[in-house]
Protein backbone atom coordinates (compact mmCIF):
# COMPACT_ATOMS: atom_id res chain seq x y z
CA UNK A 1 0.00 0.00 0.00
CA UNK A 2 1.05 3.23 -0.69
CA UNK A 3 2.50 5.36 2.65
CA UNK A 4 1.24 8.93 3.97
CA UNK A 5 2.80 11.83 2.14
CA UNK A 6 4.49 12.63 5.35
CA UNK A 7 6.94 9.33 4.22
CA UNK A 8 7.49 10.92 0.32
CA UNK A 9 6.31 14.20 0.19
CA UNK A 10 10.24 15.79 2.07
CA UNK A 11 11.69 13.59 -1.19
CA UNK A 12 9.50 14.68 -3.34
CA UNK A 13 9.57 18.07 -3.02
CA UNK A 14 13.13 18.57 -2.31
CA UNK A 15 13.52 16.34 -5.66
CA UNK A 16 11.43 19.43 -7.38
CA UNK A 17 13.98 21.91 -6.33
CA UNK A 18 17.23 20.39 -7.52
CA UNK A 19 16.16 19.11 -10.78
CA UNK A 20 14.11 22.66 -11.16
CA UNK A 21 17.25 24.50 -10.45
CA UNK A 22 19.26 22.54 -12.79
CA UNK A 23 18.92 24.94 -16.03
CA UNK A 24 19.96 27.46 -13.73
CA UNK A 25 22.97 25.77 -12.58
CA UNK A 26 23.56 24.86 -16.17
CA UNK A 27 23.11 28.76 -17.36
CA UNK A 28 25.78 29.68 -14.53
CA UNK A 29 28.30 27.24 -15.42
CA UNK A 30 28.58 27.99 -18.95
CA UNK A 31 29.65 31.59 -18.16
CA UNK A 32 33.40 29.72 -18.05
CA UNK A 33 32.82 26.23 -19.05
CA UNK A 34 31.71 24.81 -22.56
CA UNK A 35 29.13 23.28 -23.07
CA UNK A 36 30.68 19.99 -23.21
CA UNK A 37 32.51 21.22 -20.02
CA UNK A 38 29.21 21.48 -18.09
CA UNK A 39 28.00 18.06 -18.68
CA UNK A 40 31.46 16.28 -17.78
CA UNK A 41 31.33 18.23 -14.62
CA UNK A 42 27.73 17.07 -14.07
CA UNK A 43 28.89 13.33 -14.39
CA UNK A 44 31.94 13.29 -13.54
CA UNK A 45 30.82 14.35 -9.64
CA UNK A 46 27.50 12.55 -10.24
CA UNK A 47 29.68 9.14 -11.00
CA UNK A 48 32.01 9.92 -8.03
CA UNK A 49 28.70 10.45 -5.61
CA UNK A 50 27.01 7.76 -6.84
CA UNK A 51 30.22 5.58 -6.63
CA UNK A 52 30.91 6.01 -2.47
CA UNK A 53 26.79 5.52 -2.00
CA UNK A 54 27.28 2.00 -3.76
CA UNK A 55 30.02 1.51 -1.50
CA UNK A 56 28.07 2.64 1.34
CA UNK A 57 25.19 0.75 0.45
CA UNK A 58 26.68 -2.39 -1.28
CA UNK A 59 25.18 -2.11 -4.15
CA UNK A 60 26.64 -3.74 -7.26
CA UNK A 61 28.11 -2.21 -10.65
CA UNK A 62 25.90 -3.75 -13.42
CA UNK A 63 26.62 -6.53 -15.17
CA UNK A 64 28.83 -6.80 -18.10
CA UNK A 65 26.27 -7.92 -20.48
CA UNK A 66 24.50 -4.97 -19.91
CA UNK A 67 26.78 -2.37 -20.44
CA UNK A 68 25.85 -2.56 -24.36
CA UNK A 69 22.22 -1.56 -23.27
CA UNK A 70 23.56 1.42 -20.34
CA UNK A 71 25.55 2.65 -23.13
CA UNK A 72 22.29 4.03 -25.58
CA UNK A 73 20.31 4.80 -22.19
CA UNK A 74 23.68 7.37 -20.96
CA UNK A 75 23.32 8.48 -24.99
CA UNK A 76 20.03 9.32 -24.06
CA UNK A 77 19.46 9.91 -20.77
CA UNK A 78 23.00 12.01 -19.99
CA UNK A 79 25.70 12.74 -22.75
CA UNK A 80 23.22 13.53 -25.13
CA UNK A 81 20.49 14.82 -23.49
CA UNK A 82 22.39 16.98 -21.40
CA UNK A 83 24.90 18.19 -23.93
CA UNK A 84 21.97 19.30 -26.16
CA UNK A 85 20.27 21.23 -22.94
CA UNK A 86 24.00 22.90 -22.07
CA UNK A 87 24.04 23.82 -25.73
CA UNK A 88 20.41 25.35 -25.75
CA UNK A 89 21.02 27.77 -22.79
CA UNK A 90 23.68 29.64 -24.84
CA UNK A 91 20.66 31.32 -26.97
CA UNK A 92 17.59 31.00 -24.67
CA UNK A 93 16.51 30.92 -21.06
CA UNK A 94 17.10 28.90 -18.47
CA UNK A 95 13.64 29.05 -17.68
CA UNK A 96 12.44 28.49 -21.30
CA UNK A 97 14.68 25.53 -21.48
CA UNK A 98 13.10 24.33 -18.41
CA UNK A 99 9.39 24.98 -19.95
CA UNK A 100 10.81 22.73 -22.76
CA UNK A 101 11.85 19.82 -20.64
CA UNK A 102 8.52 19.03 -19.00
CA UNK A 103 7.10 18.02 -22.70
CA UNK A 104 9.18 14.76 -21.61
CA UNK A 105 6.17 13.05 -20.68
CA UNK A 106 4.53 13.77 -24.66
CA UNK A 107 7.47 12.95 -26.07
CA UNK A 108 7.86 9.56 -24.19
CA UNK A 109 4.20 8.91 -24.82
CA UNK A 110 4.02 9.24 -28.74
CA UNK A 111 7.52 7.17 -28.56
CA UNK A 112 5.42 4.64 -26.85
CA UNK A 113 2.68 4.83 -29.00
CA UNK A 114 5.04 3.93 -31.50
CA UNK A 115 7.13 1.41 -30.38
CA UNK A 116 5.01 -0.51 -28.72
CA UNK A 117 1.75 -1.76 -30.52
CA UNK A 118 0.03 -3.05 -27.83
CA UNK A 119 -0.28 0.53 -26.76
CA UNK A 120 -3.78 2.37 -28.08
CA UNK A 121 -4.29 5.74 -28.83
CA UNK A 122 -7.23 6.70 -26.78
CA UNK A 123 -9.04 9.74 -26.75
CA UNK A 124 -7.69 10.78 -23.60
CA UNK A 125 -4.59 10.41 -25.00
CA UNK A 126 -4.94 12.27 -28.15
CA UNK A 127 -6.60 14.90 -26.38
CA UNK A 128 -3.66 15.08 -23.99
CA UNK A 129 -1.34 15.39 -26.59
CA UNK A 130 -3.21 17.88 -29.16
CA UNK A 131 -3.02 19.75 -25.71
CA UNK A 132 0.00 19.37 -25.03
CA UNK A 133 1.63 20.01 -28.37
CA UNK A 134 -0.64 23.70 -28.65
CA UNK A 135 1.07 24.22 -25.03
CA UNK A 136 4.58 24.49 -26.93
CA UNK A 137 3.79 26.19 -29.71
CA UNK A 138 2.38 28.82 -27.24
CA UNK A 139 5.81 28.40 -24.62
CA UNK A 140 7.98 29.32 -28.07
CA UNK A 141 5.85 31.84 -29.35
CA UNK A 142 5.08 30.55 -32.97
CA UNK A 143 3.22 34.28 -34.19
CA UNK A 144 6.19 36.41 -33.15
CA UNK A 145 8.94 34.36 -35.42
CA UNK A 146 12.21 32.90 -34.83
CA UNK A 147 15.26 34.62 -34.77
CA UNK A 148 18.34 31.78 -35.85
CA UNK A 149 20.30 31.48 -32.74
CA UNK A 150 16.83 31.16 -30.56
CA UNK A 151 15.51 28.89 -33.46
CA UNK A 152 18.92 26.68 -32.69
CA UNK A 153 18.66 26.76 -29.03
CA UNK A 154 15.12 25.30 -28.86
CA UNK A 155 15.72 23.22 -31.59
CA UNK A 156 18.43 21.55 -29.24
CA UNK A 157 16.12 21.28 -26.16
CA UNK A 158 13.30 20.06 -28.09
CA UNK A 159 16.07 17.17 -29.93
CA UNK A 160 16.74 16.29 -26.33
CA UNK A 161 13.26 15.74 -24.97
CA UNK A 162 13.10 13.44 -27.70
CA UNK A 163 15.87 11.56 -27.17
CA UNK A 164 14.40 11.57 -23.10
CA UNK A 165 11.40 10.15 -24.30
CA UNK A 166 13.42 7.47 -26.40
CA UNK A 167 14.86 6.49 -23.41
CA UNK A 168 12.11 5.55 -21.00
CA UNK A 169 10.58 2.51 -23.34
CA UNK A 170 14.19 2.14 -24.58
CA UNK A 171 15.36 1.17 -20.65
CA UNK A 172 11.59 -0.77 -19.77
CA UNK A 173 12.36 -2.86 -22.73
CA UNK A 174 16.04 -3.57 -22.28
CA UNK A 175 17.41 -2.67 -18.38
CA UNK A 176 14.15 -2.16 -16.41
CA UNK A 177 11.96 -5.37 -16.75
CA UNK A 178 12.81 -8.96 -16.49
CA UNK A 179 14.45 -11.86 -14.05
CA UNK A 180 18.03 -9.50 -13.95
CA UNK A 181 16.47 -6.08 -14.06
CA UNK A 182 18.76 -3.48 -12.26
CA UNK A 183 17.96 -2.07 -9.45
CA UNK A 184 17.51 1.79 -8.78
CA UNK A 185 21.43 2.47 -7.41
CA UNK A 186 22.64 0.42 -9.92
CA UNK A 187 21.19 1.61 -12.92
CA UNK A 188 22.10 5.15 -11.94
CA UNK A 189 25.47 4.19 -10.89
CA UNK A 190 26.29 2.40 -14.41
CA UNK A 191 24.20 5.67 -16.28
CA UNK A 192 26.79 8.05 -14.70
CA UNK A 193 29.82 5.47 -15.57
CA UNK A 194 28.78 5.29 -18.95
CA UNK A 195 28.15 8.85 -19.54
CA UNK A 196 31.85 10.64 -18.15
CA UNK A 197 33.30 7.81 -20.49
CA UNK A 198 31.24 9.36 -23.80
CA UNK A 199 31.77 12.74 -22.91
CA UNK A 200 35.22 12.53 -21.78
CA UNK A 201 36.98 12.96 -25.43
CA UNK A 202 34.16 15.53 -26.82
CA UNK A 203 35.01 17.76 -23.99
CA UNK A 204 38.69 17.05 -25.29
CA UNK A 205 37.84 18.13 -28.89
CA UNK A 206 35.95 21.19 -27.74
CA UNK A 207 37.36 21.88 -25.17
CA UNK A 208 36.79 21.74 -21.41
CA UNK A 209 36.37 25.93 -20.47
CA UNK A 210 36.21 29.13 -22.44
CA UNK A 211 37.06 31.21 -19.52
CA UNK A 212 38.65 31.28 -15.68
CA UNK A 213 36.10 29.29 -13.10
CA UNK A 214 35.07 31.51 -10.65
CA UNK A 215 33.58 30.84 -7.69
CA UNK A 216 29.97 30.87 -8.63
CA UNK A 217 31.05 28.28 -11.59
CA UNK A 218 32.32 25.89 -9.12
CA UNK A 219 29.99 25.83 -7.07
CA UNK A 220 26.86 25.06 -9.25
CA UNK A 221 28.80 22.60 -10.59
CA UNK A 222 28.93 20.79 -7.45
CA UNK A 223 25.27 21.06 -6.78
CA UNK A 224 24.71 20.48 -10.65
CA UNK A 225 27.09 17.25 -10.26
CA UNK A 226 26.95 15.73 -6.46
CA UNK A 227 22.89 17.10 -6.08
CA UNK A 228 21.71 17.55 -9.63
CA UNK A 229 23.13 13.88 -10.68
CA UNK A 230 23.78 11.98 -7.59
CA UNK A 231 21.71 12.46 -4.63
CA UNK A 232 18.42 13.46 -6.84
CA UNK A 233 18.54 9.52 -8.05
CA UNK A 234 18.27 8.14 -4.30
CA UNK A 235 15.79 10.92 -3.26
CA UNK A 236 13.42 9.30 -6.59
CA UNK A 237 14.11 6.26 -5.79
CA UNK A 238 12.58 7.12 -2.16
CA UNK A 239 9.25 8.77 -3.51
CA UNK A 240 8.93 5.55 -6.38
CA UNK A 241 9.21 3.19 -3.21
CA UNK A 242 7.31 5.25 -0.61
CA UNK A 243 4.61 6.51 -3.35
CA UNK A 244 4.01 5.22 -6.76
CA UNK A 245 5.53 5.65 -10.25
CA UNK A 246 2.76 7.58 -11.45
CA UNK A 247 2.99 10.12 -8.43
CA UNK A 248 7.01 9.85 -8.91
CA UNK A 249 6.54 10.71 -12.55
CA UNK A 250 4.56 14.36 -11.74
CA UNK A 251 7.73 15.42 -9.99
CA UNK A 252 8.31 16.56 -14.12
CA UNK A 253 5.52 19.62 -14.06
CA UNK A 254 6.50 20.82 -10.41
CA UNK A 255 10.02 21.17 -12.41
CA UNK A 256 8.77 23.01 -14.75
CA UNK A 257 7.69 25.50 -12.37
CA UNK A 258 10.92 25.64 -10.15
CA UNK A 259 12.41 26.37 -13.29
CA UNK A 260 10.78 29.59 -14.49
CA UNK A 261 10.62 30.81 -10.76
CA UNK A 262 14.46 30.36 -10.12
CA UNK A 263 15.34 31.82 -13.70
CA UNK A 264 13.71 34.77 -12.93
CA UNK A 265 14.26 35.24 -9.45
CA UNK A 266 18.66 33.86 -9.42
CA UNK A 267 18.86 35.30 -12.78
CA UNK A 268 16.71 38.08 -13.79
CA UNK A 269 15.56 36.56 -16.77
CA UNK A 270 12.58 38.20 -18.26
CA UNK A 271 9.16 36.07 -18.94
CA UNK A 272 6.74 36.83 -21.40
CA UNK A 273 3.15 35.81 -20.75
CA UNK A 274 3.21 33.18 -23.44
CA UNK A 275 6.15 31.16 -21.42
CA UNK A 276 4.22 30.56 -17.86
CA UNK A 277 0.78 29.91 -20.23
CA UNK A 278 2.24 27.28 -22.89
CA UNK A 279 3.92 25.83 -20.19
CA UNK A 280 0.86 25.22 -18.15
CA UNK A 281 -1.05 23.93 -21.27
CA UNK A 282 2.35 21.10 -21.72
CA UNK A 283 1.61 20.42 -18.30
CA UNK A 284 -2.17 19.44 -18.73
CA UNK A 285 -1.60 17.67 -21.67
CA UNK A 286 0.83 15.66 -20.35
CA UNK A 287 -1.20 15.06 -17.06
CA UNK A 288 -4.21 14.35 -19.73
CA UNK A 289 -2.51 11.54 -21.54
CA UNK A 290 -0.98 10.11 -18.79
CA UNK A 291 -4.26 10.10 -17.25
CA UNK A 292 -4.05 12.17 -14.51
CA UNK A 293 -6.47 14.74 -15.30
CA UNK A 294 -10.06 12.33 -16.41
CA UNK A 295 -11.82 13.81 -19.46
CA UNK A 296 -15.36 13.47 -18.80
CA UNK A 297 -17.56 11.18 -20.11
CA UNK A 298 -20.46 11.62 -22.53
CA UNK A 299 -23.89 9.62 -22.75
CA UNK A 300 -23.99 8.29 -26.12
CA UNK A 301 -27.39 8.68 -27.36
């Protein structure tokens, strides 16, 4: 049975703020670091972190026959997805790019849709994602045009939500389901493994940082990396364990919401009316398809 929100809800919020204040961390950090730069950082600590809480809590590397599989999920999940959200927040917002992010659940919907056959696509679903889809054509503000760089930066963010939503049916199919499924700490462990060894020789090529670290650098980097990447994993596992997966998966549209709040208030970054609304109307679809939100029902005559 599921526990009192007194056992999850400390996770589960806390969980909203460090993923929420992620973009920001990532905006900071690339005023010395590449982009590139930013995402070793990120795993680098995150592998480190999530290395001594193994230790700590005995939990095993993965097995070799499924680093093959952890390999595409860290393409996915980390190196790629990350990389492509560092590279974004050099021509928009850290709160736009946040806005951007919680389409994850669409995106991981329609690639379920696809992949999978057994999955239908209901009404509620459709609805949820005709919803959802308006929702970012309203967050990018479709009537006003597209200037290149901002064009680029949101075509980056949007590439990586896709490749998020690859990854969820990608890992149930492969990693997640099955006699030797990994377990939470595992999983993570061998994600942030995986990912500092992709990374590792683009941030060669492109180099590491573009300017001296300061202080302010450093130190999101460490929340970005030992927070953002290592501790956020154990605090999710908590909430799946001590909630559900559906209440688990929700912590998305809370961080959509940190996100515009902290890039306006750490920041300054301006928001226009369209960013809060089309982000609101990502977050109902996505709550709509999932389910969350019922459509009603009507009496057929």
């Amino acid at each position: 049975m599921r526990s009192s929100p007194r056992a999850w809800l400390p996770a589960y919020l806390l969980l909203s703020l460090i993923w929420g204040n992620s973009f920001v961390f990532i905006k900071i950090g690339l005023g010395s670091l590449t982009p590139a730069g930013v995402v070793l950082s990120r795993l680098a600590l995150g592998m480190i972190t999530m290395l001594v809480i193994s230790v700590v809590m005995r939990s095993p590397l993965p097995p070799r026959r499924l680093w093959g599989p952890l390999f595409v999920a860290a393409v996915l999940m980390t190196s790629g997805g990350w990389v492509l959200f560092a590279f974004s927040e050099q021509y928009i917002s850290s709160a736009l790019a946040g806005i951007i992010n919680g389409a994850t659940p669409l995106m991981t919907l329609l690639v379920i849709l696809a992949a999978f056959p057994e999955e239908k696509p209901t009404r509620q679903r459709i609805v949820g994602l005709v919803i959802g889809f308006t929702g970012v054509l309203v967050v990018v503000g479709v009537w006003q045009g597209l200037g290149a760089t901002t064009l680029l930066g949101i075509g980056a963010a949007v590439l990586a939500t896709i490749g998020y939503g690859i990854s969820y049916p990608y890992v149930r199919r492969h990693i997640a389901t099955g006699e030797n499924a990994l377990g939470p700490m595992t999983f993570a462990t061998g994600l942030m493994i995986m990912g500092t060894i992709q990374i590792a020789p683009v941030a060669a090529l492109t180099g590491f940082a573009h300017a001296p670290v300061t202080g302010s650098v450093f130190l999101a980097m460490l929340a970005l990396g030992i927070l953002g990447s290592g501790i956020a994993y154990i605090l999710n596992y908590l909430v799946i364990h001590r909630s559900d997966a559906t209440t688990a998966s929700t912590v998305t549209y809370v961080i959509t919401l940190v996100a515009v709040v902290s890039g306006a208030v750490v920041l300054g970054e301006h928001i226009t009316w369209n960013q809060p609304v089309g982000g609101a109307l990502v977050v109902l679809g996505a709550a709509t398809a999932q389910g969350l939100v019922r459509l009603p029902r009507f009496a057929r005559t």
